[in-house]
PDB file of N, CA and C in Angstrom:
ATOM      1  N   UNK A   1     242.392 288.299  56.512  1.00  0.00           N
ATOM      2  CA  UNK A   1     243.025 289.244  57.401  1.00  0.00           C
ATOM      3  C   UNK A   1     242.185 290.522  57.440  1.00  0.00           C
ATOM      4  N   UNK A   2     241.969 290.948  58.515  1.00  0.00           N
ATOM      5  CA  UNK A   2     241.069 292.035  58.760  1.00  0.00           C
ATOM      6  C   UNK A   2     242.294 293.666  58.634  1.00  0.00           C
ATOM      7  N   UNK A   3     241.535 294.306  57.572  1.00  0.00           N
ATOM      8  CA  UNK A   3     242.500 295.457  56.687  1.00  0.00           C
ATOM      9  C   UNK A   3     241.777 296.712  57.289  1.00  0.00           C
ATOM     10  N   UNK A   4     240.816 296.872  57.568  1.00  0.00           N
ATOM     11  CA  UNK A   4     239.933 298.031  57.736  1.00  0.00           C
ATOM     12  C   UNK A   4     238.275 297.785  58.516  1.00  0.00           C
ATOM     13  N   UNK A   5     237.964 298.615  58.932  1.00  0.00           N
ATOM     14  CA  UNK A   5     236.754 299.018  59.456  1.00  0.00           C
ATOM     15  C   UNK A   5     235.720 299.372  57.781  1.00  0.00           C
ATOM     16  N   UNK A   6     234.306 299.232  57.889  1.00  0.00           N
ATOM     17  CA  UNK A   6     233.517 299.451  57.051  1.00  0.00           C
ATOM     18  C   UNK A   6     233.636 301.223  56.761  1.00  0.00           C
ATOM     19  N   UNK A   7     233.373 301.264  57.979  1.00  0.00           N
ATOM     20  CA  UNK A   7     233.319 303.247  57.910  1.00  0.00           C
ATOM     21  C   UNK A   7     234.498 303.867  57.855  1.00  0.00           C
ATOM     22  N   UNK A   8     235.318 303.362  57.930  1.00  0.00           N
ATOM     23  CA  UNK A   8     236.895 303.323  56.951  1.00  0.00           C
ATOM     24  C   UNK A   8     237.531 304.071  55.902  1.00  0.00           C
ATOM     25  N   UNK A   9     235.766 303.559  55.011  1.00  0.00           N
ATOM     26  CA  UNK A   9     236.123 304.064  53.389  1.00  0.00           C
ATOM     27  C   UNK A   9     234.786 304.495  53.428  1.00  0.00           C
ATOM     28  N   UNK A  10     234.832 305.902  53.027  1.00  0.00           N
ATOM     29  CA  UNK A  10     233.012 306.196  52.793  1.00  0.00           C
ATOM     30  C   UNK A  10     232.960 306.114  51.273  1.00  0.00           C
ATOM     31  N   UNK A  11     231.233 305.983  50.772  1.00  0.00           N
ATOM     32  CA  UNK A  11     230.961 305.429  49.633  1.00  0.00           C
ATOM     33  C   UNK A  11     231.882 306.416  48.645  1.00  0.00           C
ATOM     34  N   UNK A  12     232.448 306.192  47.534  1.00  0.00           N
ATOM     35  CA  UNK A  12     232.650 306.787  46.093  1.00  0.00           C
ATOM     36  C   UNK A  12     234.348 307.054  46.730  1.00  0.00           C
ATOM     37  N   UNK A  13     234.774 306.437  48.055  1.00  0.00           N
ATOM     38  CA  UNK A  13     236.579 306.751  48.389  1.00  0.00           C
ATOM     39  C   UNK A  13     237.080 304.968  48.072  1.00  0.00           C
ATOM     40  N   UNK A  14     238.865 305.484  47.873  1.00  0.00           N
ATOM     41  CA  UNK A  14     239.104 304.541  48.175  1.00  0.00           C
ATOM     42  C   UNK A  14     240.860 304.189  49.125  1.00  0.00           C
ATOM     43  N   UNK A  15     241.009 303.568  49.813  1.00  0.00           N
ATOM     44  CA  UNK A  15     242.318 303.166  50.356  1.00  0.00           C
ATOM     45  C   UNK A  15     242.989 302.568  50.215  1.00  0.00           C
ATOM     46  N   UNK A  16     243.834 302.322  50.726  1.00  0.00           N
ATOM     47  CA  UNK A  16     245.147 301.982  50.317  1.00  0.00           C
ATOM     48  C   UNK A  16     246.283 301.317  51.728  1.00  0.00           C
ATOM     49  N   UNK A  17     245.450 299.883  51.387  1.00  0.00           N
ATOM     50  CA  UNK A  17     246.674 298.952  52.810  1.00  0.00           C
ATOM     51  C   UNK A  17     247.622 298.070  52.391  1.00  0.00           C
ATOM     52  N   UNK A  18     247.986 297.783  53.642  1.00  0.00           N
ATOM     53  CA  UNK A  18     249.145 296.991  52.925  1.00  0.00           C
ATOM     54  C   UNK A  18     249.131 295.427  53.490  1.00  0.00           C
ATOM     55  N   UNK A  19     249.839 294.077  52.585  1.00  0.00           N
ATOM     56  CA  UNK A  19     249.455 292.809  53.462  1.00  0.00           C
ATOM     57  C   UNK A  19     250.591 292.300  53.577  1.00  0.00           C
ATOM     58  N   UNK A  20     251.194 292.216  54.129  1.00  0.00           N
ATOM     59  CA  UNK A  20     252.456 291.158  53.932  1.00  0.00           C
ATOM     60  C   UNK A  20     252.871 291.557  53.315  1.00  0.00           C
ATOM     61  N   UNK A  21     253.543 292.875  52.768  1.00  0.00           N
ATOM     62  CA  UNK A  21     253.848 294.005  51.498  1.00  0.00           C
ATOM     63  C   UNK A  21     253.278 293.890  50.176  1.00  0.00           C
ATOM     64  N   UNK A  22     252.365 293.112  50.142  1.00  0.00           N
ATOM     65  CA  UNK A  22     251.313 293.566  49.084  1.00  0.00           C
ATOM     66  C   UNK A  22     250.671 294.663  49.102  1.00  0.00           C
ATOM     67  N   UNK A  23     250.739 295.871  48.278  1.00  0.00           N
ATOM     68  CA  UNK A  23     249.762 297.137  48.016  1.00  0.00           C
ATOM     69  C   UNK A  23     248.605 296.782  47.714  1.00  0.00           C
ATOM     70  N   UNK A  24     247.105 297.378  48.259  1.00  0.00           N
ATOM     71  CA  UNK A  24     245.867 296.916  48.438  1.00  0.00           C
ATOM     72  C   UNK A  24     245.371 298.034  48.218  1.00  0.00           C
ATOM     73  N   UNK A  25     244.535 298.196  46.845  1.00  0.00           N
ATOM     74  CA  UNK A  25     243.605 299.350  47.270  1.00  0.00           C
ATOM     75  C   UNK A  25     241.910 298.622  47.379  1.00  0.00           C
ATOM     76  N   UNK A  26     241.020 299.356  48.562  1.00  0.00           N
ATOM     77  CA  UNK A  26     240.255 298.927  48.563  1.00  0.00           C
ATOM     78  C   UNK A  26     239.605 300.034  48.096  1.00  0.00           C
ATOM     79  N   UNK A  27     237.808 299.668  47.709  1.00  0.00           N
ATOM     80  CA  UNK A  27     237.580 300.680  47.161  1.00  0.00           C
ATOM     81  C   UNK A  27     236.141 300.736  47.572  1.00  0.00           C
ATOM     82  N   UNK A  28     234.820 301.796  47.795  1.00  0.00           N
ATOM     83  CA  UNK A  28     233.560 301.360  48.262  1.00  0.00           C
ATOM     84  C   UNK A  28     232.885 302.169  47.660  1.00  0.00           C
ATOM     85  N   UNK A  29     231.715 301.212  46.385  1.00  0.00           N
ATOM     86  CA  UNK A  29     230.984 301.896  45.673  1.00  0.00           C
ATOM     87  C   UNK A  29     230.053 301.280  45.691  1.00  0.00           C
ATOM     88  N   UNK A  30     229.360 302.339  45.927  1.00  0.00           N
ATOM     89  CA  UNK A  30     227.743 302.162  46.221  1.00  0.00           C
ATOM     90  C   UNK A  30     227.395 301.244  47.557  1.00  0.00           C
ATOM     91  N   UNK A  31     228.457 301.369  48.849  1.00  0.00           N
ATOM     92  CA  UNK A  31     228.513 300.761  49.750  1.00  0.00           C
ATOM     93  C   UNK A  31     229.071 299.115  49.586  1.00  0.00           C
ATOM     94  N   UNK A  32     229.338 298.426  48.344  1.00  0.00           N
ATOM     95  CA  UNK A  32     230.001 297.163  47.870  1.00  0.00           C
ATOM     96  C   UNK A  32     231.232 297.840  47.913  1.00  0.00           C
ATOM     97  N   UNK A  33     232.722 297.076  48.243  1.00  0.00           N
ATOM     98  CA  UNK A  33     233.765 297.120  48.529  1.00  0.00           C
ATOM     99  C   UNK A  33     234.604 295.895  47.409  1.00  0.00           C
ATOM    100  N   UNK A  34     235.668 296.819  46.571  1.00  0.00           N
ATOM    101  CA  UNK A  34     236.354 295.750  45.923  1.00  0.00           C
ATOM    102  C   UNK A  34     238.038 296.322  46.400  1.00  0.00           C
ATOM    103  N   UNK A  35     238.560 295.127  45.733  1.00  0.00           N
ATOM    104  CA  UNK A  35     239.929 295.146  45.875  1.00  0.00           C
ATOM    105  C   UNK A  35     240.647 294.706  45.112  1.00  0.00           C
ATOM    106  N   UNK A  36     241.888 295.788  44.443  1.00  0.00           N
ATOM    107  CA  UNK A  36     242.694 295.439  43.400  1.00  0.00           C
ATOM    108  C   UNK A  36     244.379 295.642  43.869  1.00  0.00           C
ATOM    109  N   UNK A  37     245.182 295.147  43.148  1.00  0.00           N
ATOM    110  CA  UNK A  37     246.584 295.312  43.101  1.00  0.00           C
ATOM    111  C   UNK A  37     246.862 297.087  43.510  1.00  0.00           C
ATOM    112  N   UNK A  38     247.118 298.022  43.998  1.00  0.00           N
ATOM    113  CA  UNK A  38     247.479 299.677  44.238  1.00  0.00           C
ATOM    114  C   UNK A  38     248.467 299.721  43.705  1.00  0.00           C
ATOM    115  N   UNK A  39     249.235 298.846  42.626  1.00  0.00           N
ATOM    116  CA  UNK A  39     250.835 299.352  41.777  1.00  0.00           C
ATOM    117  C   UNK A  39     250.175 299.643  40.432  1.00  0.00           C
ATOM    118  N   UNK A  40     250.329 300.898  39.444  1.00  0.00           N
ATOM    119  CA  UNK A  40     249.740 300.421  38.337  1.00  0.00           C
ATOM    120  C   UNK A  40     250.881 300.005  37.549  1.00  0.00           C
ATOM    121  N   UNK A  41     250.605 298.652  36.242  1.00  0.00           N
ATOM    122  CA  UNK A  41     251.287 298.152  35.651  1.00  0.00           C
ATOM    123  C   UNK A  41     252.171 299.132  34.830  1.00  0.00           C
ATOM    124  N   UNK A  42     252.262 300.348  34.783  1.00  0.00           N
ATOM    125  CA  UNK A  42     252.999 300.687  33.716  1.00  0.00           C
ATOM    126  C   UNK A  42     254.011 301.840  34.361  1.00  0.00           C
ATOM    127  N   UNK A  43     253.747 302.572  35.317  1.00  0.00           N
ATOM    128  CA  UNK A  43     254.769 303.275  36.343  1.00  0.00           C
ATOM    129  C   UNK A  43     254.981 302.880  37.554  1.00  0.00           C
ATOM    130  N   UNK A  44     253.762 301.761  37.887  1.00  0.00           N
ATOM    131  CA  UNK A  44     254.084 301.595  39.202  1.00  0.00           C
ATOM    132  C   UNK A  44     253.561 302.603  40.644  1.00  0.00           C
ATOM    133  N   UNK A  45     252.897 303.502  39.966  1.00  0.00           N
ATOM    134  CA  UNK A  45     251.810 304.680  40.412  1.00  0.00           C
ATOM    135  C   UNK A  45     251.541 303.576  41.548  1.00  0.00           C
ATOM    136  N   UNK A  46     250.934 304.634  42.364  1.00  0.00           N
ATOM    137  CA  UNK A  46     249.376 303.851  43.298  1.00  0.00           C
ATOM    138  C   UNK A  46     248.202 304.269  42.802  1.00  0.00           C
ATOM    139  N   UNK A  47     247.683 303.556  42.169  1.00  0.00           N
ATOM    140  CA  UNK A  47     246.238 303.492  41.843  1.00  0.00           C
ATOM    141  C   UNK A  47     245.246 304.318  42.910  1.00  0.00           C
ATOM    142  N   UNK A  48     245.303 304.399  44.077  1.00  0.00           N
ATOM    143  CA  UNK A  48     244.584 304.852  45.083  1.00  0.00           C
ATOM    144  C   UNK A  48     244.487 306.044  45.431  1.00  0.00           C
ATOM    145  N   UNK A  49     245.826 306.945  44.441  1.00  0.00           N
ATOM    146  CA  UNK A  49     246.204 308.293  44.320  1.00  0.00           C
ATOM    147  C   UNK A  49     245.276 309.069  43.061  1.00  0.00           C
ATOM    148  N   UNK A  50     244.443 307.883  42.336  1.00  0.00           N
ATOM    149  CA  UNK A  50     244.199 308.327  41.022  1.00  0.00           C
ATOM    150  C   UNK A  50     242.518 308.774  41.358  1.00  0.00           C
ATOM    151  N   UNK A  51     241.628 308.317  40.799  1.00  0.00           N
ATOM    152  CA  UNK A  51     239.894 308.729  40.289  1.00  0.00           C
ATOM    153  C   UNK A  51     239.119 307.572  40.576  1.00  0.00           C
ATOM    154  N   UNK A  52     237.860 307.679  41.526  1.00  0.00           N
ATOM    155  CA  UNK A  52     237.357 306.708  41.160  1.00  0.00           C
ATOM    156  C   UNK A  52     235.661 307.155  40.681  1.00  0.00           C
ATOM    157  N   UNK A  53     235.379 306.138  39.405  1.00  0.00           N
ATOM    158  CA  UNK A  53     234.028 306.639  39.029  1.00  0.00           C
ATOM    159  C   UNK A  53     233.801 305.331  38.765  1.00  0.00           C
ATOM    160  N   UNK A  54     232.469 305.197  39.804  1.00  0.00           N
ATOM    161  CA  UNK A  54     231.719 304.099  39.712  1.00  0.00           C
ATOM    162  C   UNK A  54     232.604 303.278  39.872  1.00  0.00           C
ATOM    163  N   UNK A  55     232.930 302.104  39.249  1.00  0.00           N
ATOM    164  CA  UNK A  55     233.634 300.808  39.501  1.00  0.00           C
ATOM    165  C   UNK A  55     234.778 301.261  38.391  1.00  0.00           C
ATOM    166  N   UNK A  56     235.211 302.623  38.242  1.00  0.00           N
ATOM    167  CA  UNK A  56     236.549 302.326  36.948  1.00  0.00           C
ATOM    168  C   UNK A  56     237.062 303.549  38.348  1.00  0.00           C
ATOM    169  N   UNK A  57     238.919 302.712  37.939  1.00  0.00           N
ATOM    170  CA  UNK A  57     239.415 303.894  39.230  1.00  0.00           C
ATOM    171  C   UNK A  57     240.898 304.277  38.064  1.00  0.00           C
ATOM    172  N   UNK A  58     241.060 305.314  37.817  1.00  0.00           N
ATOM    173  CA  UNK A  58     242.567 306.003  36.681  1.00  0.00           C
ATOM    174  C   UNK A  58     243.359 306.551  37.549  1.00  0.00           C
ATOM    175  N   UNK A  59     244.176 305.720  36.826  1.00  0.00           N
ATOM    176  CA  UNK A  59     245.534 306.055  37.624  1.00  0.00           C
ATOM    177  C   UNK A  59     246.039 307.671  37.235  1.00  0.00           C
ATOM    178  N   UNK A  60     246.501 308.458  38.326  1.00  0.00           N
ATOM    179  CA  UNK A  60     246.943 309.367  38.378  1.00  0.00           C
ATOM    180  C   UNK A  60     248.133 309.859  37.260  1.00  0.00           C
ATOM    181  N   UNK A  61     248.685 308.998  36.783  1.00  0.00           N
ATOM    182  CA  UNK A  61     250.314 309.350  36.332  1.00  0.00           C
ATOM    183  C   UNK A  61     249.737 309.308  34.184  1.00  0.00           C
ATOM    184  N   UNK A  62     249.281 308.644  34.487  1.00  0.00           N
ATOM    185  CA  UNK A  62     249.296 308.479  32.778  1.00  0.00           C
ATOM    186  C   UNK A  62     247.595 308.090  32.284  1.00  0.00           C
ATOM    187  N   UNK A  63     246.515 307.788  33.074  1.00  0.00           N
ATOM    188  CA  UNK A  63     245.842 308.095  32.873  1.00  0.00           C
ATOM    189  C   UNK A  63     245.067 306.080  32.268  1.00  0.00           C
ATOM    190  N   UNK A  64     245.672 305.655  32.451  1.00  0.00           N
ATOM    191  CA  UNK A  64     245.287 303.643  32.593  1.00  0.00           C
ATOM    192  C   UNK A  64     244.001 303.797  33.390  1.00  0.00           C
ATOM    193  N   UNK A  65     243.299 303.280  32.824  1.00  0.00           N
ATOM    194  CA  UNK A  65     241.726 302.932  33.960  1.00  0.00           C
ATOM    195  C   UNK A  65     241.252 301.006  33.703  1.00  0.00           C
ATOM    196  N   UNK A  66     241.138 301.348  35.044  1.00  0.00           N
ATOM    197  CA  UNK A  66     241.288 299.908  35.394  1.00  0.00           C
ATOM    198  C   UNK A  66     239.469 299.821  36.094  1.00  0.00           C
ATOM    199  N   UNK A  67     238.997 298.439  35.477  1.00  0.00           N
ATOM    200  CA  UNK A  67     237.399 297.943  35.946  1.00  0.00           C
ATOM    201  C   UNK A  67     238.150 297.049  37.089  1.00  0.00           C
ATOM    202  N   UNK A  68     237.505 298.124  38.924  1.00  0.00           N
ATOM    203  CA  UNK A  68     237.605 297.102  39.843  1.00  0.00           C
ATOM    204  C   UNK A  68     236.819 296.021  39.743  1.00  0.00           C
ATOM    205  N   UNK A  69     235.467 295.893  39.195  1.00  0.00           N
ATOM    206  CA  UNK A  69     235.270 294.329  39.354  1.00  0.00           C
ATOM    207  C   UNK A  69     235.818 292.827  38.638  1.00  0.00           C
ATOM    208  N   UNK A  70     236.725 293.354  37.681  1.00  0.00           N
ATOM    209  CA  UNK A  70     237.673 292.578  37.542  1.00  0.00           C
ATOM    210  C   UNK A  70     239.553 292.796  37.170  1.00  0.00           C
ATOM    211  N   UNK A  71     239.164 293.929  37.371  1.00  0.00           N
ATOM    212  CA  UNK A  71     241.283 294.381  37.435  1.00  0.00           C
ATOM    213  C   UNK A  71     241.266 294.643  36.101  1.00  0.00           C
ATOM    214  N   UNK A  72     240.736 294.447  35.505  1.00  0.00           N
ATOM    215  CA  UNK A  72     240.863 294.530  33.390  1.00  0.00           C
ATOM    216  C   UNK A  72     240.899 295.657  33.353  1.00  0.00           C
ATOM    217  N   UNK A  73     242.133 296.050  32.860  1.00  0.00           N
ATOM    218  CA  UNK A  73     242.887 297.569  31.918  1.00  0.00           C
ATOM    219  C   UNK A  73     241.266 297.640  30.900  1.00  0.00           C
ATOM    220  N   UNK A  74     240.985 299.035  31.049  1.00  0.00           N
ATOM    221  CA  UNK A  74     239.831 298.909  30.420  1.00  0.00           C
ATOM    222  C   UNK A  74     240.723 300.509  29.107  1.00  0.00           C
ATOM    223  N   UNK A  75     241.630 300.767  29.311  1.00  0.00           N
ATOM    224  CA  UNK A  75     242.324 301.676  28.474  1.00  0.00           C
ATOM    225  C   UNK A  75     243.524 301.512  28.737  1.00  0.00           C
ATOM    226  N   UNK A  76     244.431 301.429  27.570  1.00  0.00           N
ATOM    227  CA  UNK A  76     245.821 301.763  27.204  1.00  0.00           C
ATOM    228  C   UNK A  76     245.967 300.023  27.365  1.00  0.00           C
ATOM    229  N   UNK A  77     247.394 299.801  27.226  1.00  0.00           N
ATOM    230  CA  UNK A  77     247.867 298.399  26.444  1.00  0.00           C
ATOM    231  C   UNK A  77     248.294 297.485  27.639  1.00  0.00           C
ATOM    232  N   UNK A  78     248.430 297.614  28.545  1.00  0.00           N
ATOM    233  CA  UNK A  78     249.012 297.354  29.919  1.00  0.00           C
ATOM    234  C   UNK A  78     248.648 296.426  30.509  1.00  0.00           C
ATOM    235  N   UNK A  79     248.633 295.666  31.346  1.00  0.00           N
ATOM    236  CA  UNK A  79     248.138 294.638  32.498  1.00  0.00           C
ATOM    237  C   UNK A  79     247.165 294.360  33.372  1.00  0.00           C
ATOM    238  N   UNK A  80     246.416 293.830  33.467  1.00  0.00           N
ATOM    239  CA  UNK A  80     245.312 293.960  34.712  1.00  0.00           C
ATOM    240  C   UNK A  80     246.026 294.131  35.742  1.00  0.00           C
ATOM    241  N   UNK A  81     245.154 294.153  36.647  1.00  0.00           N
ATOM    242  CA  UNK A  81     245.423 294.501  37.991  1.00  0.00           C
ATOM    243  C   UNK A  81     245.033 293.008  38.785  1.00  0.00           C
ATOM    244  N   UNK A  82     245.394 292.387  39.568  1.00  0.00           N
ATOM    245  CA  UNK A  82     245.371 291.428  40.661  1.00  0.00           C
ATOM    246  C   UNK A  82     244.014 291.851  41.361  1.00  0.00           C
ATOM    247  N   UNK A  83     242.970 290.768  41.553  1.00  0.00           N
ATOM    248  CA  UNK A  83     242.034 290.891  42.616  1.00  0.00           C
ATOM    249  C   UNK A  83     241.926 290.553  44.086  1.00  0.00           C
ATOM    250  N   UNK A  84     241.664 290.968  44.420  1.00  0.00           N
ATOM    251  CA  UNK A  84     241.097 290.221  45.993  1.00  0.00           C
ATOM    252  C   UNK A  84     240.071 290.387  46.282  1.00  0.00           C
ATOM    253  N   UNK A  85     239.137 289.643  46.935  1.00  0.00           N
ATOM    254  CA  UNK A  85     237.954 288.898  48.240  1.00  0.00           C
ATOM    255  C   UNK A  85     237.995 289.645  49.039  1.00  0.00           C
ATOM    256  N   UNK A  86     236.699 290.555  49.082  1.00  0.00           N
ATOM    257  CA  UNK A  86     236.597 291.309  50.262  1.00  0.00           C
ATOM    258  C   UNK A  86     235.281 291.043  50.987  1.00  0.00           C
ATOM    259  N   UNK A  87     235.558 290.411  51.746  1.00  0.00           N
ATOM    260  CA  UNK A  87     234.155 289.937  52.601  1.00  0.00           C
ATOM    261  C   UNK A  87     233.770 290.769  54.025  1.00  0.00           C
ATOM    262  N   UNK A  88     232.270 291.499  54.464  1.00  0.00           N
ATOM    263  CA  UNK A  88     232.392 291.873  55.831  1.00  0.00           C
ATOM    264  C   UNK A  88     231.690 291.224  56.301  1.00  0.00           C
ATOM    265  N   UNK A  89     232.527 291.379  57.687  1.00  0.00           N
ATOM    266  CA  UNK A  89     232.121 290.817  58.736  1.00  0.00           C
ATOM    267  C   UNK A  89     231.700 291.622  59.921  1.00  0.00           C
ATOM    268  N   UNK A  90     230.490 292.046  59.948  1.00  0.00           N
ATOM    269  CA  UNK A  90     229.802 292.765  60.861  1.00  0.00           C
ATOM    270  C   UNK A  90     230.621 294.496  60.383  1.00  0.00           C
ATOM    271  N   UNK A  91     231.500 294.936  61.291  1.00  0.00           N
ATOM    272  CA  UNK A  91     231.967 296.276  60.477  1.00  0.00           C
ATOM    273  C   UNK A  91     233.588 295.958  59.742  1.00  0.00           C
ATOM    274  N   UNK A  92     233.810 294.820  59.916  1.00  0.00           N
ATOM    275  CA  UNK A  92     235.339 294.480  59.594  1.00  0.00           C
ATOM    276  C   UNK A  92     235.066 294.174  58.076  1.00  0.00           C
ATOM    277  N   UNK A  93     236.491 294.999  57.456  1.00  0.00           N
ATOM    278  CA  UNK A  93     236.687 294.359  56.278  1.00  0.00           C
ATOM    279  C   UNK A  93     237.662 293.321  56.023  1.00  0.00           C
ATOM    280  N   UNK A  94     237.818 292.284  55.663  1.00  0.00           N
ATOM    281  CA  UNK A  94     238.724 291.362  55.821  1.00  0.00           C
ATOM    282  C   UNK A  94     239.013 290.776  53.632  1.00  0.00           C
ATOM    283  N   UNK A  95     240.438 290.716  53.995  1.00  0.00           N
ATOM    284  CA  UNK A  95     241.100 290.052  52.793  1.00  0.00           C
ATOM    285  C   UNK A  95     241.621 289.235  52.754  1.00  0.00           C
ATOM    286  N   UNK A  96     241.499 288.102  52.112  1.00  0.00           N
ATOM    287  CA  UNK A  96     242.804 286.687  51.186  1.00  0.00           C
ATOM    288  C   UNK A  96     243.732 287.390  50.780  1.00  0.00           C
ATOM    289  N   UNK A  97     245.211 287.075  50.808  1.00  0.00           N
ATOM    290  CA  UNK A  97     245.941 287.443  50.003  1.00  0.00           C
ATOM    291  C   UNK A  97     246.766 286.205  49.447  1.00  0.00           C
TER     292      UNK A  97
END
Protein backbone atom coordinates (compact mmCIF):
# COMPACT_ATOMS: atom_id res chain seq x y z
CA UNK A 1 0.00 0.00 0.00
CA UNK A 2 1.40 3.23 -1.04
CA UNK A 3 1.77 5.45 2.56
CA UNK A 4 3.82 8.39 1.36
CA UNK A 5 5.79 10.19 -1.27
CA UNK A 6 9.83 9.86 -0.96
CA UNK A 7 10.15 13.69 -0.33
CA UNK A 8 7.61 13.14 2.32
CA UNK A 9 10.19 12.47 4.92
CA UNK A 10 13.46 14.40 4.52
CA UNK A 11 16.68 12.59 5.58
CA UNK A 12 17.25 12.32 9.69
CA UNK A 13 12.75 12.92 9.98
CA UNK A 14 10.38 10.64 10.65
CA UNK A 15 6.33 10.03 10.17
CA UNK A 16 3.77 8.73 11.24
CA UNK A 17 0.74 6.84 9.02
CA UNK A 18 -1.72 4.92 9.51
CA UNK A 19 -2.90 1.28 7.71
CA UNK A 20 -5.94 -0.26 8.32
CA UNK A 21 -5.45 1.30 11.97
CA UNK A 22 -2.14 0.12 12.33
CA UNK A 23 0.27 3.07 13.65
CA UNK A 24 3.33 3.30 11.20
CA UNK A 25 6.21 5.22 11.80
CA UNK A 26 8.33 5.57 8.89
CA UNK A 27 11.58 6.81 9.20
CA UNK A 28 14.54 8.14 6.50
CA UNK A 29 18.12 7.78 7.33
CA UNK A 30 20.63 8.47 5.30
CA UNK A 31 17.97 8.52 2.48
CA UNK A 32 17.10 4.38 3.38
CA UNK A 33 13.57 4.35 4.84
CA UNK A 34 12.48 1.89 7.69
CA UNK A 35 9.38 1.07 9.38
CA UNK A 36 8.34 0.18 12.84
CA UNK A 37 5.17 -0.32 15.07
CA UNK A 38 4.52 4.06 16.28
CA UNK A 39 2.87 2.57 19.81
CA UNK A 40 5.70 2.26 22.27
CA UNK A 41 5.40 -0.98 24.30
CA UNK A 42 5.33 0.46 27.62
CA UNK A 43 2.90 3.75 27.49
CA UNK A 44 1.76 3.39 24.32
CA UNK A 45 3.56 6.84 23.34
CA UNK A 46 4.03 7.39 19.54
CA UNK A 47 7.37 6.70 18.87
CA UNK A 48 7.35 9.34 16.02
CA UNK A 49 6.89 12.08 18.73
CA UNK A 50 10.27 10.94 20.21
CA UNK A 51 14.36 11.32 18.66
CA UNK A 52 15.75 9.98 15.91
CA UNK A 53 19.64 9.30 15.77
CA UNK A 54 20.86 7.40 13.09
CA UNK A 55 18.83 4.17 13.05
CA UNK A 56 17.89 4.36 17.10
CA UNK A 57 14.55 6.50 17.44
CA UNK A 58 13.49 7.21 21.82
CA UNK A 59 10.51 7.43 22.68
CA UNK A 60 9.45 10.67 24.06
CA UNK A 61 7.62 9.62 27.40
CA UNK A 62 10.15 7.48 29.27
CA UNK A 63 12.97 7.41 27.24
CA UNK A 64 12.89 3.25 25.52
CA UNK A 65 15.11 3.38 22.33
CA UNK A 66 14.28 1.21 19.89
CA UNK A 67 17.00 -0.11 16.70
CA UNK A 68 14.72 0.64 13.51
CA UNK A 69 16.51 -1.93 11.63
CA UNK A 70 15.12 -4.42 13.64
CA UNK A 71 12.39 -3.05 16.28
CA UNK A 72 14.82 -4.48 19.22
CA UNK A 73 14.33 -2.42 22.53
CA UNK A 74 17.88 -1.57 22.57
CA UNK A 75 17.19 0.03 26.39
CA UNK A 76 14.88 -0.63 29.23
CA UNK A 77 13.01 -4.15 29.65
CA UNK A 78 10.11 -3.82 27.20
CA UNK A 79 9.12 -5.23 23.77
CA UNK A 80 10.29 -4.79 20.33
CA UNK A 81 8.62 -3.00 18.08
CA UNK A 82 6.83 -4.76 14.87
CA UNK A 83 8.59 -4.26 11.42
CA UNK A 84 7.57 -3.47 8.09
CA UNK A 85 8.89 -3.59 4.23
CA UNK A 86 9.39 -0.49 2.85
CA UNK A 87 10.06 -0.66 -0.73
CA UNK A 88 10.22 2.51 -3.42
CA UNK A 89 8.81 2.71 -6.18
CA UNK A 90 10.01 5.49 -8.30
CA UNK A 91 8.91 8.41 -5.58
CA UNK A 92 6.22 6.19 -3.79
CA UNK A 93 6.74 4.67 -0.58
CA UNK A 94 4.78 1.61 -0.27
CA UNK A 95 4.09 -0.95 2.82
CA UNK A 96 2.94 -4.78 3.70
CA UNK A 97 1.00 -4.77 6.54
Amino acid sequence: MKVAKTNDILVGKMKHVEIDGIEILIANVDGKFYAVGDRCPHLNAKISEGTLNNTIVTCHRHLLAFDLTTGRVISGIRSNLPTYEVKVDGNDLLIEC
